[in-house]
C-alpha atoms as a PDB file:
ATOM      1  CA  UNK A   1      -8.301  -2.370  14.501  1.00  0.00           C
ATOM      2  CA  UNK A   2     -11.792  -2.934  13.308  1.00  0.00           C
ATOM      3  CA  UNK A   3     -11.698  -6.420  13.144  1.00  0.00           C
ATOM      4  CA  UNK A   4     -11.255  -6.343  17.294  1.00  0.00           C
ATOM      5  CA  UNK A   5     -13.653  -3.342  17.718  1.00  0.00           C
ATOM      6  CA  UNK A   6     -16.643  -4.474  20.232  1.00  0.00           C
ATOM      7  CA  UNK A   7     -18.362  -1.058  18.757  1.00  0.00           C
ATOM      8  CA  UNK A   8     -20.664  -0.124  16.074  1.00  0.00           C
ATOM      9  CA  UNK A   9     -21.130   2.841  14.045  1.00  0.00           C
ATOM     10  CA  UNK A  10     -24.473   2.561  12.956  1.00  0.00           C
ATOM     11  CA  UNK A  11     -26.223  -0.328  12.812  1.00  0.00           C
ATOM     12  CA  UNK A  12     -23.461  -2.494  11.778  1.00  0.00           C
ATOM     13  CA  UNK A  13     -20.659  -3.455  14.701  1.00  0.00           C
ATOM     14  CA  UNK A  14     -17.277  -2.249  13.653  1.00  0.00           C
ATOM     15  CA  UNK A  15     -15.870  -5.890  12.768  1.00  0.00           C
ATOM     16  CA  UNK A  16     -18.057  -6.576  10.541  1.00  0.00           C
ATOM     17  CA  UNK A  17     -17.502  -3.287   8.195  1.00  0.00           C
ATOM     18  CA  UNK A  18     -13.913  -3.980   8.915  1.00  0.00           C
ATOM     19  CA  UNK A  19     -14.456  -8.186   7.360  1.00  0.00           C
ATOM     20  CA  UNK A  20     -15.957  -6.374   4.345  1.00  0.00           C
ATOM     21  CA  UNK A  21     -13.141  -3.930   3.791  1.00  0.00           C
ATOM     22  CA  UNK A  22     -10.791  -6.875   4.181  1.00  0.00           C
ATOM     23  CA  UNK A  23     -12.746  -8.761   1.500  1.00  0.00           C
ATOM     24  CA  UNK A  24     -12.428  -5.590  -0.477  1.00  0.00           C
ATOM     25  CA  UNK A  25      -9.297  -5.439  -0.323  1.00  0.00           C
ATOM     26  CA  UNK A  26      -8.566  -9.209  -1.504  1.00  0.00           C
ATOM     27  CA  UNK A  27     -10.681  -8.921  -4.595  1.00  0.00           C
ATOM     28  CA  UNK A  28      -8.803  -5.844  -6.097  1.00  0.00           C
ATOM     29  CA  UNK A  29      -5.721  -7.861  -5.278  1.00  0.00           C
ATOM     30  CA  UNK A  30      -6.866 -10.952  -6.894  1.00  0.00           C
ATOM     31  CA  UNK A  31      -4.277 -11.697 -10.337  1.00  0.00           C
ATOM     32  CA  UNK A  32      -1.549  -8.651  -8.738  1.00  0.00           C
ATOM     33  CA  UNK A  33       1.290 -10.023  -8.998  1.00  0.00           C
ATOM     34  CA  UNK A  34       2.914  -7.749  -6.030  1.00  0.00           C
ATOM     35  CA  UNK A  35       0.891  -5.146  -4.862  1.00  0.00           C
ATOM     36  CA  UNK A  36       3.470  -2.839  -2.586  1.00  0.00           C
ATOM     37  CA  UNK A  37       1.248   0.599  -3.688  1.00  0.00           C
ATOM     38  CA  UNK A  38      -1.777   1.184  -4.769  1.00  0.00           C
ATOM     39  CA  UNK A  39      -0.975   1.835  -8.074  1.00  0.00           C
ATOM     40  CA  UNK A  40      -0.038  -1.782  -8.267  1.00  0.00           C
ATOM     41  CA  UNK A  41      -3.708  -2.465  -8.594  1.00  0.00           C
ATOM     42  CA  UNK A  42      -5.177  -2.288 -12.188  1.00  0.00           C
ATOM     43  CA  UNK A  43      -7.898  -0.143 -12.623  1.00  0.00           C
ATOM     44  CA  UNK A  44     -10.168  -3.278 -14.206  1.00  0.00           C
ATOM     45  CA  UNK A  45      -9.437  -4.688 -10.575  1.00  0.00           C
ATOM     46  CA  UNK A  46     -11.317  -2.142  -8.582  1.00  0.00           C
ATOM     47  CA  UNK A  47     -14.729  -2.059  -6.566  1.00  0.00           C
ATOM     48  CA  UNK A  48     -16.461   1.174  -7.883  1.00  0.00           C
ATOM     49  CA  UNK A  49     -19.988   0.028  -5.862  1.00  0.00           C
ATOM     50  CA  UNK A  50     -20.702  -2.107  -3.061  1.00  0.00           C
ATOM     51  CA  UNK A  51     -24.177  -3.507  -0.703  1.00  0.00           C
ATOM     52  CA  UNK A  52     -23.796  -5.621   1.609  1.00  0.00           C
ATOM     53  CA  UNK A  53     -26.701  -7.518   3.223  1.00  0.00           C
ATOM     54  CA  UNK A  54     -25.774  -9.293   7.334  1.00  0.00           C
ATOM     55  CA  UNK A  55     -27.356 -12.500   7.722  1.00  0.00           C
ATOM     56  CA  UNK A  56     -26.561 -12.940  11.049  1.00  0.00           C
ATOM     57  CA  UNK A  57     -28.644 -16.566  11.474  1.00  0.00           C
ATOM     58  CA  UNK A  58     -26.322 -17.511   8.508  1.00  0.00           C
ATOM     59  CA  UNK A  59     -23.607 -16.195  10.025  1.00  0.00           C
ATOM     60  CA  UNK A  60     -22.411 -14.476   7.277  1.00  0.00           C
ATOM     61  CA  UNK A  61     -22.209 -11.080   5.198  1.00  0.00           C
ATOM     62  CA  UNK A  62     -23.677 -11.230   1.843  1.00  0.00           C
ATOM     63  CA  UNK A  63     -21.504  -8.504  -0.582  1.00  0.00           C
ATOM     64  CA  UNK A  64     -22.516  -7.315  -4.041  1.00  0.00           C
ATOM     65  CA  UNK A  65     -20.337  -5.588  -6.041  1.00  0.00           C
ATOM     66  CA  UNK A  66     -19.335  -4.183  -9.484  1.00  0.00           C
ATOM     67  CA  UNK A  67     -15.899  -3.076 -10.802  1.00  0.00           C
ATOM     68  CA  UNK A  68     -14.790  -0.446 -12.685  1.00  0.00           C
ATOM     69  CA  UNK A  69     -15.807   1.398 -14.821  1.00  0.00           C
ATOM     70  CA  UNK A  70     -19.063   1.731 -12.953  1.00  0.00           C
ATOM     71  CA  UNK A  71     -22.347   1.913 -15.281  1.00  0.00           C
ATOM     72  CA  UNK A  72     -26.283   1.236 -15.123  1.00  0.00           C
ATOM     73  CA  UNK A  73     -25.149  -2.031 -16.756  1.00  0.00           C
ATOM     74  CA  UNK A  74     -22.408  -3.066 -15.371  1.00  0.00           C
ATOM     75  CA  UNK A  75     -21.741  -6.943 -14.220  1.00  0.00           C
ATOM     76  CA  UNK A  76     -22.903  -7.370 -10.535  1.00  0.00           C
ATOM     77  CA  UNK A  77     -21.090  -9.868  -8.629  1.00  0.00           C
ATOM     78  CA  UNK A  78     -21.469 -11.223  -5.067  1.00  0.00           C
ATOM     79  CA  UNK A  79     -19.457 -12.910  -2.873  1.00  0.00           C
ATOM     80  CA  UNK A  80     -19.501 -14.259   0.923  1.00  0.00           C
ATOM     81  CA  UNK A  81     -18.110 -13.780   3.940  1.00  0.00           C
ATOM     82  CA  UNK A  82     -18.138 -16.023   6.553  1.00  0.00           C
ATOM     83  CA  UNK A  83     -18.645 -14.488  10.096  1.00  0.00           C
ATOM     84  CA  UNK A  84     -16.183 -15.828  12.304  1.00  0.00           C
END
């Protein structure tokens, strides 16, 4: 539903929190073999902190994250998502 919201909630607009969650989403399930619960996802696989940073002349949503377990030094990574 949020990726066809025309709202926003806050300064973002609905579709593009919704594109993040969706990215999200498809990292933790990155190397599941079937993921039918959440359980299914291994620990090592989830996002424990995320920024994200719209660059809407670039038309796309720059996302930071780190994984579990979250600490002051944990690996940041970043990926992109392409506003469509």
């Amino acid at each position: 539903m949020m990726l066809q919201s025309p709202f926003y909630h806050g300064a973002w607009q609905d579709r593009y929190s919704g594109l993040c969650a969706q990215r999200i989403i498809e990292l933790e399930e990155e190397n599941a073999r079937i993921v039918v619960e959440q359980n299914d996802v291994l620990e090592s696989q989830r996002i424990r902190k995320v920024s994200a940073d719209l660059q809407e002349s670039q038309r796309e949503i720059l996302m930071k994250f780190t994984r579990w377990p979250f600490t002051p030094d944990s690996p940041i990574h970043t990926t992109i998502i392409e506003l469509k």
